[in-house]
Protein backbone atom coordinates (compact mmCIF):
# COMPACT_ATOMS: atom_id res chain seq x y z
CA UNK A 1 130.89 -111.31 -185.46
CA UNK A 2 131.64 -110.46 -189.10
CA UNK A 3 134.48 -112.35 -190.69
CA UNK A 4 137.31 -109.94 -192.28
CA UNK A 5 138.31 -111.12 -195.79
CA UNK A 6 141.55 -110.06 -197.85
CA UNK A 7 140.70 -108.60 -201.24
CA UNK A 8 141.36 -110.13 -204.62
CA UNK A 9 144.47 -108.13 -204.87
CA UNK A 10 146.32 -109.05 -201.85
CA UNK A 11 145.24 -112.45 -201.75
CA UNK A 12 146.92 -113.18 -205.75
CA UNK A 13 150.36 -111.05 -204.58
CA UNK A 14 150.44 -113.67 -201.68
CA UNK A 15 149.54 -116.79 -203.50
CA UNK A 16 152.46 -115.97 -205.47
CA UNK A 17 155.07 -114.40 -203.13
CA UNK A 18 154.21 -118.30 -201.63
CA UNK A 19 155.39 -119.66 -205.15
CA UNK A 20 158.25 -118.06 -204.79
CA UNK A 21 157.83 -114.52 -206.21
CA UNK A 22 159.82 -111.91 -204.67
CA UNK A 23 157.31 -108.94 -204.10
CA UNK A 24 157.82 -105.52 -204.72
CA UNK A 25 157.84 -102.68 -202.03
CA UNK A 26 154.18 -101.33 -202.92
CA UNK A 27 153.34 -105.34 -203.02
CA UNK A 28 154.64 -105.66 -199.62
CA UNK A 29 152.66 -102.85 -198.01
CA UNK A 30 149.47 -104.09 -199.42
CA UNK A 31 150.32 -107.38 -198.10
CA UNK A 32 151.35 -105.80 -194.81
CA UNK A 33 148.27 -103.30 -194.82
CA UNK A 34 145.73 -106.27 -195.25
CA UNK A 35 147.42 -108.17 -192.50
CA UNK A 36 146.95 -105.68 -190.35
CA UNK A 37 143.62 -104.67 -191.35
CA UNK A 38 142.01 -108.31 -190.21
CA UNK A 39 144.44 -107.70 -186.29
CA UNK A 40 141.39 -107.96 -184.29
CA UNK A 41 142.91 -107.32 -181.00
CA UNK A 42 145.56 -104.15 -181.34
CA UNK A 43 148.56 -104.22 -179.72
CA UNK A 44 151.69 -106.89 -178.42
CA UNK A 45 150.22 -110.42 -177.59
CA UNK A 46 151.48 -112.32 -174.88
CA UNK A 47 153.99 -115.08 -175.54
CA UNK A 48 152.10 -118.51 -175.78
């Protein structure tokens, strides 16, 4: 199975949204769109 990776560009906005950065709105889509990009099973998960 083939690993999915974030790109260079999401990866640095979240290394420094971690250090404390406040992103901004096109920031947080690319964060949210490469997040959702590596979801390997779509949908609601059960509660653990």
């Amino acid at each position: 199975m083939a690993t999915k990776q974030s790109g260079n560009k999401a990866s640095s906005i979240a290394g420094k949204v971690m250090a404390g950065m406040k992103p901004t709105k096109s920031q947080t889509l690319t964060l949210a769109a490469s997040v959702l990009g590596q979801d390997e099973k779509k949908g609601p998960r059960k509660p653990r």
